[in-house]
Every structure is written in C-alpha cells, then in structure tokens.
PDB file of N, CA and C in Angstrom:
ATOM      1  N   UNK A   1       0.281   2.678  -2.027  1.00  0.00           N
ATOM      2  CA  UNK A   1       1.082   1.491  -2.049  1.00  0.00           C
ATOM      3  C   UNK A   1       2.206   1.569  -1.019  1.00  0.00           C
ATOM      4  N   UNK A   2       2.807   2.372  -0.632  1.00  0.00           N
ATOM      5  CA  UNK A   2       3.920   3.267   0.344  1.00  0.00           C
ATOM      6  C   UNK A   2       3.104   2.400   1.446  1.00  0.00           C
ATOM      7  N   UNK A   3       1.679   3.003   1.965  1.00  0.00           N
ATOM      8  CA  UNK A   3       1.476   2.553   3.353  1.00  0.00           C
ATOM      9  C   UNK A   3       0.737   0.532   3.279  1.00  0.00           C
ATOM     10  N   UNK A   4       0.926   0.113   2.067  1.00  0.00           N
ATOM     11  CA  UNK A   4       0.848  -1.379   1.779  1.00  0.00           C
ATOM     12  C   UNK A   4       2.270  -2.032   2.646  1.00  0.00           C
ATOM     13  N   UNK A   5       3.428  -1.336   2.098  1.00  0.00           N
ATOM     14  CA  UNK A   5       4.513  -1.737   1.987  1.00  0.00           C
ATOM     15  C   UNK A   5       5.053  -1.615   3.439  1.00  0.00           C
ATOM     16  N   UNK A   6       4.535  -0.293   3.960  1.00  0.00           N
ATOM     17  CA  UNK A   6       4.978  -0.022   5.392  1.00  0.00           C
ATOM     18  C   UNK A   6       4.212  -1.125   6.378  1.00  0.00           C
ATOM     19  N   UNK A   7       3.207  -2.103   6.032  1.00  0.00           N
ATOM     20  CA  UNK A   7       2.470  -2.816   6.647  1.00  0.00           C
ATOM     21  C   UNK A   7       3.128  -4.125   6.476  1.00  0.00           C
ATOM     22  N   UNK A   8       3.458  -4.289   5.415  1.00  0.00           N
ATOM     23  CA  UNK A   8       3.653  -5.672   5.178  1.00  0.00           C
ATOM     24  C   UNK A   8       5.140  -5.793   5.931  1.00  0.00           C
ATOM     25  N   UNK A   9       5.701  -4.867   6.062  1.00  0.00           N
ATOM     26  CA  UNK A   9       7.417  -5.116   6.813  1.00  0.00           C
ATOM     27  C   UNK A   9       6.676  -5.109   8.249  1.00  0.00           C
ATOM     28  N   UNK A  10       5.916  -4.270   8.718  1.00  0.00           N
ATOM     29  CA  UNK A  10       5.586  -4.577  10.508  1.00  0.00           C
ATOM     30  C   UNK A  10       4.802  -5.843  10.423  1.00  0.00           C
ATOM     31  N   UNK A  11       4.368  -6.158   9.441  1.00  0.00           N
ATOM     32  CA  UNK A  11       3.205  -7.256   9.704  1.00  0.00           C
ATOM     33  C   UNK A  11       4.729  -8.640   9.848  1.00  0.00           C
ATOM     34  N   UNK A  12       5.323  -8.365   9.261  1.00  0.00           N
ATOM     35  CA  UNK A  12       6.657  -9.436   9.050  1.00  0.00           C
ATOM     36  C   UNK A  12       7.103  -9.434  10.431  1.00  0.00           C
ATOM     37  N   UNK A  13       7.570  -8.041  10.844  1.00  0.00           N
ATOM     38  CA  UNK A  13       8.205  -7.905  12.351  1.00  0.00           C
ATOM     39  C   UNK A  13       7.711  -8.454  13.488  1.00  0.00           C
ATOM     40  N   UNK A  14       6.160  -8.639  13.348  1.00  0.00           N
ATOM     41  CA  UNK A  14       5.669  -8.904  14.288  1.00  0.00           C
ATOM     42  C   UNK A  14       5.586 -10.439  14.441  1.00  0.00           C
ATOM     43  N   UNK A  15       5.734 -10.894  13.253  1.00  0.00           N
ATOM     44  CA  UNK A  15       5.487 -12.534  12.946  1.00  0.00           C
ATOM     45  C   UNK A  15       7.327 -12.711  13.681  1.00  0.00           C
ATOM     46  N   UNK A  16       8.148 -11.992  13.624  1.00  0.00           N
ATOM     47  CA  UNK A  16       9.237 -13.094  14.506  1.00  0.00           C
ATOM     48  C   UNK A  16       9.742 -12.447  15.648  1.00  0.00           C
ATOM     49  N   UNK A  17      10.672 -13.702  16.610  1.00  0.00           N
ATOM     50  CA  UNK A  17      10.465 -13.291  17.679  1.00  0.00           C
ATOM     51  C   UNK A  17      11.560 -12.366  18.370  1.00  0.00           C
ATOM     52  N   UNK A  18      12.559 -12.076  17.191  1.00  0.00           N
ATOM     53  CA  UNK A  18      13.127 -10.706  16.785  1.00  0.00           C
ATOM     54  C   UNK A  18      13.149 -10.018  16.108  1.00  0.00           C
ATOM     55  N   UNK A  19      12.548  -8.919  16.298  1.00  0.00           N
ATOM     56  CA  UNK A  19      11.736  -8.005  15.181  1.00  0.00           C
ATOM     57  C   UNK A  19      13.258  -7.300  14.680  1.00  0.00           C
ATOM     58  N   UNK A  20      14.431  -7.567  14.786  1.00  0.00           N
ATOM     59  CA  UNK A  20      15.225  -6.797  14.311  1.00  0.00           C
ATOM     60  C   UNK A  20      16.544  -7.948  13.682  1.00  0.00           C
ATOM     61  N   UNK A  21      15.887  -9.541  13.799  1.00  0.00           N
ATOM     62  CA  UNK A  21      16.464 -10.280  12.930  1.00  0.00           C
ATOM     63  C   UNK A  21      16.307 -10.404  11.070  1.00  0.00           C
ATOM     64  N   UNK A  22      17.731  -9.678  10.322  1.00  0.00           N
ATOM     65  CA  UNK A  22      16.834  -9.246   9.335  1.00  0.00           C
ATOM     66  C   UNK A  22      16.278 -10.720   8.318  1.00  0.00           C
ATOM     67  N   UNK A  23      16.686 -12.015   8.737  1.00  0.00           N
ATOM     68  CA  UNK A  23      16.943 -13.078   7.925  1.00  0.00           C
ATOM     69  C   UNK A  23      15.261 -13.426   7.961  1.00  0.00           C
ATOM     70  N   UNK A  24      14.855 -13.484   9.355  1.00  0.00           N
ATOM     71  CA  UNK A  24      13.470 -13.923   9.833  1.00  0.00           C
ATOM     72  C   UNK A  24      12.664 -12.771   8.719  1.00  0.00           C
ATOM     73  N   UNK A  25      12.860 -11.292   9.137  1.00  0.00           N
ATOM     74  CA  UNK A  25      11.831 -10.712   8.510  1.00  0.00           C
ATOM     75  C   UNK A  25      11.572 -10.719   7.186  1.00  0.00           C
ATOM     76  N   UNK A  26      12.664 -10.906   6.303  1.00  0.00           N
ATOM     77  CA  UNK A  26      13.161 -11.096   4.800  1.00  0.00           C
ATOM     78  C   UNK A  26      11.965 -12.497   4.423  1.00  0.00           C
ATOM     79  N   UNK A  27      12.319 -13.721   5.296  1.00  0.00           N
ATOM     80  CA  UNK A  27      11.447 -14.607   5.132  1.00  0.00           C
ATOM     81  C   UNK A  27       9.521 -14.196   4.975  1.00  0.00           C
ATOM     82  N   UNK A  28       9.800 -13.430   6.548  1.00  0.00           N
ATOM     83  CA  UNK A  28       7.996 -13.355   6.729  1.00  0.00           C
ATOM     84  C   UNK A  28       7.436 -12.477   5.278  1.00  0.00           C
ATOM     85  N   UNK A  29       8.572 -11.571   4.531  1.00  0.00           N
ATOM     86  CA  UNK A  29       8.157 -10.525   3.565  1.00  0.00           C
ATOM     87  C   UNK A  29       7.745 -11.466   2.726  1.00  0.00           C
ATOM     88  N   UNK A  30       8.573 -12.317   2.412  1.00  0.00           N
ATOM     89  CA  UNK A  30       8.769 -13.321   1.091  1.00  0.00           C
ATOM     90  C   UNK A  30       7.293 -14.241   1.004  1.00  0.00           C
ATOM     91  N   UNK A  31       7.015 -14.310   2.785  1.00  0.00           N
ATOM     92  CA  UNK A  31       5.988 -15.521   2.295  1.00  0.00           C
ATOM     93  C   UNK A  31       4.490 -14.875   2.450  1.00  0.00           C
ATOM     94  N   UNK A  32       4.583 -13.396   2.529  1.00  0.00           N
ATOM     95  CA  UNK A  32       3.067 -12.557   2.207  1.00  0.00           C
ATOM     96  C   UNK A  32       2.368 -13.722   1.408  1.00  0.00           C
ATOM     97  N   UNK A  33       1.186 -13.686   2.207  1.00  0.00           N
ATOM     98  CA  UNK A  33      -0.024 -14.323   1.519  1.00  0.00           C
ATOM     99  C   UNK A  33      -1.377 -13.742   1.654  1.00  0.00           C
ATOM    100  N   UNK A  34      -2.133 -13.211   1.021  1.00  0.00           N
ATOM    101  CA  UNK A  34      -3.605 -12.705   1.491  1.00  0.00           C
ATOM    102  C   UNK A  34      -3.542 -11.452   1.961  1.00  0.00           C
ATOM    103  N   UNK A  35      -2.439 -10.533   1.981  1.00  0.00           N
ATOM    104  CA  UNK A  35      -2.377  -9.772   2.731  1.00  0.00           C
ATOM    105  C   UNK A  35      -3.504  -8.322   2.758  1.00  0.00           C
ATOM    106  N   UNK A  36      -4.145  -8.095   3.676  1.00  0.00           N
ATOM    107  CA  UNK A  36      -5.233  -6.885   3.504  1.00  0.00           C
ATOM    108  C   UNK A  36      -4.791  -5.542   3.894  1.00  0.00           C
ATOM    109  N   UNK A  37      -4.466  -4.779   2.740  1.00  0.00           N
ATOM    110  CA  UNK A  37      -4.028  -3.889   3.191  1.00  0.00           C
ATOM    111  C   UNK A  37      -4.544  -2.462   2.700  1.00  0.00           C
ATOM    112  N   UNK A  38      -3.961  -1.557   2.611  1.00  0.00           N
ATOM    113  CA  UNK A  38      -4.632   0.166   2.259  1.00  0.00           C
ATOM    114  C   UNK A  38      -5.313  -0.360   0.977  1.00  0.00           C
ATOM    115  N   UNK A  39      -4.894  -0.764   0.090  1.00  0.00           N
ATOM    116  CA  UNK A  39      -5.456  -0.729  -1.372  1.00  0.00           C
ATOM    117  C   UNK A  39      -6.167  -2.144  -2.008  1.00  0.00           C
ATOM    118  N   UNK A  40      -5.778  -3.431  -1.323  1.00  0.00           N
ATOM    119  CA  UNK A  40      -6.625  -4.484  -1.314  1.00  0.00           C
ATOM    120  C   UNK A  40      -6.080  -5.592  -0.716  1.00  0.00           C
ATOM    121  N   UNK A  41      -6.189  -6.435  -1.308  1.00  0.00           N
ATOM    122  CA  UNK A  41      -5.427  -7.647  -1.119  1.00  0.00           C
ATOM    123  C   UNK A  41      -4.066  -7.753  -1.592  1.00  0.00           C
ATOM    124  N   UNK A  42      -3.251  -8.612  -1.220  1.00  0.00           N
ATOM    125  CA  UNK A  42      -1.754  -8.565  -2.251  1.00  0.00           C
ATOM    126  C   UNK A  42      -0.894  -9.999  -1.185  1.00  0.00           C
ATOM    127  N   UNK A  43      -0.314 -10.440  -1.952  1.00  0.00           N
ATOM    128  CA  UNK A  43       0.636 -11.350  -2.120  1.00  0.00           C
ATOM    129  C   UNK A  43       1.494 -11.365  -2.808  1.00  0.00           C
ATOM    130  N   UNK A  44       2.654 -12.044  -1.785  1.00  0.00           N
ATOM    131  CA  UNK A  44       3.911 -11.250  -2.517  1.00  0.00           C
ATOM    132  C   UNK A  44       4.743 -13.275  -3.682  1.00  0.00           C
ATOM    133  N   UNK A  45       4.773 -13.121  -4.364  1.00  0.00           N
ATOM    134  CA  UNK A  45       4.613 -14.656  -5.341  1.00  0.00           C
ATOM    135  C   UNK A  45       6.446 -14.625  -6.339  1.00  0.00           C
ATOM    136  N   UNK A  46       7.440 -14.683  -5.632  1.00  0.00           N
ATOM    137  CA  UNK A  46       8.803 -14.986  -6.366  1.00  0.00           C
ATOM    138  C   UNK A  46       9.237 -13.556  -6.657  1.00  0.00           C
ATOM    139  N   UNK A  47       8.960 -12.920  -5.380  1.00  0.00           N
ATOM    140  CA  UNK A  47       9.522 -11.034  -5.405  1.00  0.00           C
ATOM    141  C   UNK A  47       8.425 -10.319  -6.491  1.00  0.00           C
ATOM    142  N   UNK A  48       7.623 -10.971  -6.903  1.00  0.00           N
ATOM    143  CA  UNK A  48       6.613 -10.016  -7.713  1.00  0.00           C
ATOM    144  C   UNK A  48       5.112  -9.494  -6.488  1.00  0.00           C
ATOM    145  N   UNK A  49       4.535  -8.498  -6.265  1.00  0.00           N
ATOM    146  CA  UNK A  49       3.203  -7.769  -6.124  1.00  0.00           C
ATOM    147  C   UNK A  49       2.134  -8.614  -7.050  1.00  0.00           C
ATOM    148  N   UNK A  50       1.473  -9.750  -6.118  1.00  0.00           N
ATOM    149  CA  UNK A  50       0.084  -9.783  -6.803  1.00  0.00           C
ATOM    150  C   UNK A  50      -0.656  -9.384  -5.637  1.00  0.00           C
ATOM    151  N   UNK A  51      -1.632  -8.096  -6.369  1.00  0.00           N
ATOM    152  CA  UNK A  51      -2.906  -7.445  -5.990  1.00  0.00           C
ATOM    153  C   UNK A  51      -3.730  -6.988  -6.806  1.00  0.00           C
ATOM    154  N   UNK A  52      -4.828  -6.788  -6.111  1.00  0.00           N
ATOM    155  CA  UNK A  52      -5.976  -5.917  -6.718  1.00  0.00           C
ATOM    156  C   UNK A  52      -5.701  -4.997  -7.493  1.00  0.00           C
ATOM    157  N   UNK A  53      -6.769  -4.997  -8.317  1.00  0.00           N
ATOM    158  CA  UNK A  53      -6.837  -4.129  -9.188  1.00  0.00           C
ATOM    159  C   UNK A  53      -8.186  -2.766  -9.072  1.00  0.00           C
ATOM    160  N   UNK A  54      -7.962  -1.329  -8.713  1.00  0.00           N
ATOM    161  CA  UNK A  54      -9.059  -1.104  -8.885  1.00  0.00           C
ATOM    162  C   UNK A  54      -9.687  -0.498 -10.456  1.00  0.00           C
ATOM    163  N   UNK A  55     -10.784  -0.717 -11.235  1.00  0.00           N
ATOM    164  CA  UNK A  55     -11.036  -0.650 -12.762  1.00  0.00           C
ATOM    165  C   UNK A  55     -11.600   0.926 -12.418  1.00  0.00           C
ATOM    166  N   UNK A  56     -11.443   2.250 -13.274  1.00  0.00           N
ATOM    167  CA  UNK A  56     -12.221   3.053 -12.727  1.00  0.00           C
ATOM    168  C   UNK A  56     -12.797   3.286 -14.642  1.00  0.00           C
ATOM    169  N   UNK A  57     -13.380   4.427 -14.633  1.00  0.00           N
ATOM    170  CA  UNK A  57     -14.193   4.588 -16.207  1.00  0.00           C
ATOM    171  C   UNK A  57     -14.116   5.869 -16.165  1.00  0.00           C
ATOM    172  N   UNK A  58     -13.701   6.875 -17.320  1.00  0.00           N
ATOM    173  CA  UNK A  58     -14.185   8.097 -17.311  1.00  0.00           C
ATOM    174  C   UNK A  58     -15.053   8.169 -18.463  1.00  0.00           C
ATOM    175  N   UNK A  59     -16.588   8.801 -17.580  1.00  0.00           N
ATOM    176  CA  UNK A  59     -17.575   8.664 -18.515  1.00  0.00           C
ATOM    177  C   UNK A  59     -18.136  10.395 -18.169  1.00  0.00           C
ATOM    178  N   UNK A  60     -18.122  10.706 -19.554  1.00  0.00           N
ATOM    179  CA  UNK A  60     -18.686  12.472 -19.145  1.00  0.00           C
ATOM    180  C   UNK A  60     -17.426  13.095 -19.083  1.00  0.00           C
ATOM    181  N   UNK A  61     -16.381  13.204 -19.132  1.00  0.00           N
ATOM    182  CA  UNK A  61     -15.160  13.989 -18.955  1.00  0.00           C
ATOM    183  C   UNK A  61     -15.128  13.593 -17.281  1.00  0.00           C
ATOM    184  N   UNK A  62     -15.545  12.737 -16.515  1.00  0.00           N
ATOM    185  CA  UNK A  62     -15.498  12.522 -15.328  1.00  0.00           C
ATOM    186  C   UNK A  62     -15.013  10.418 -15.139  1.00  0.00           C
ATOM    187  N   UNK A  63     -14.477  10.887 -13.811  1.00  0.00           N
ATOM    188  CA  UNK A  63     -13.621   9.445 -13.393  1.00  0.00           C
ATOM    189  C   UNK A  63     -14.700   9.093 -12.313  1.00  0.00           C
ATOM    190  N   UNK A  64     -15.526   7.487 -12.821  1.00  0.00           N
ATOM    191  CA  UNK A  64     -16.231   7.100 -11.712  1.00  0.00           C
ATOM    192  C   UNK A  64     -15.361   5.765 -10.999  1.00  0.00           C
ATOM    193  N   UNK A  65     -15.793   5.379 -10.064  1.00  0.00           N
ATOM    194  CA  UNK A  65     -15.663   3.884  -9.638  1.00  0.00           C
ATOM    195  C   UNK A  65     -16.010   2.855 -10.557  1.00  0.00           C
ATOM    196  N   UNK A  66     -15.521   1.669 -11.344  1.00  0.00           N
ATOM    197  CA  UNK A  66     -16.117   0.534 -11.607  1.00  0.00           C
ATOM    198  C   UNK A  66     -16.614  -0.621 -10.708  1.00  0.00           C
ATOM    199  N   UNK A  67     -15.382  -1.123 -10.324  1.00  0.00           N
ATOM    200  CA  UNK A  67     -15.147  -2.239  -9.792  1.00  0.00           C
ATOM    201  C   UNK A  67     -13.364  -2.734  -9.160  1.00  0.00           C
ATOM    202  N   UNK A  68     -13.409  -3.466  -8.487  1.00  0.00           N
ATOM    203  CA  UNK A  68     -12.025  -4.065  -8.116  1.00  0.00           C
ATOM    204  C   UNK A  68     -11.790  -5.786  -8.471  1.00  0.00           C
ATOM    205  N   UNK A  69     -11.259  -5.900  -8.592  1.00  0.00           N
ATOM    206  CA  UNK A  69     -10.523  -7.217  -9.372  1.00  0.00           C
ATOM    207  C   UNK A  69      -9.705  -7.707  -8.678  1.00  0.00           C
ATOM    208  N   UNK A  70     -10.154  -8.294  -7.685  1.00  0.00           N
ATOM    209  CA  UNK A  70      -8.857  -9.338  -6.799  1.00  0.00           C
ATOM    210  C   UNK A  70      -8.347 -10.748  -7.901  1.00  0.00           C
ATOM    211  N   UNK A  71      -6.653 -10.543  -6.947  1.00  0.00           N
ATOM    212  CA  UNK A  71      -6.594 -11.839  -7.920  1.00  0.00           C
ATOM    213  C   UNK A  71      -6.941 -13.419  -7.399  1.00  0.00           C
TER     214      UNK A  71
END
C-alpha cells in the first residue's frame, strides 16, 4: 500500500504544471479516480481508500489465492 500511495502523489505531480504547488497536488490526490496501482484499483471518495480487495482461503493449514473484488 506504501508503493500505492507513493504513486498516487507522483501520479498527482505530474497532473500539474507545478509539481511543487502543494494546493494543485492536494486537489489531483483528492480527485483519484480508477487509479491502477501495486495492489489494484483504488479511488480516493471524501479522504476515504476505495480499493480492491484481495479474498485469500486457508485450506490444508495452507493460504491459497481466491479471488479479487474490485469495487
């Protein structure tokens, strides 16, 4: 989630046309939409994290893959 987060601030920086205006980048953070990143999708919705979910199962004393759950 660390390298989600480190994406979504350059992905912001890059969207204005001063990457070191902090008002612009605050905005571009705020209006995350769709964003594809290390762990899935995510959008950022009134300062809350909506993303994926990944489901895993431990079956056998062992952790498999299920499935992922976008929202």
């Amino acid at each position: 989630m660390a390298a989600d987060a480190y994406n979504v601030i350059i992905n912001a920086m890059n969207q204005c046309s001063d990457p070191h205006d902090r008002v612009c980048v605050n905005e571009k953070i705020r209006a995350t939409k769709d964003f594809q990143g290390v762990t899935g999708t995510l959008t950022l919705q009134n300062g809350d994290a909506i993303r994926s979910a990944v489901i895993n199962e431990v079956k056998d004393g062992k952790l498999a893959f299920r499935t992922v759950v976008n929202p």
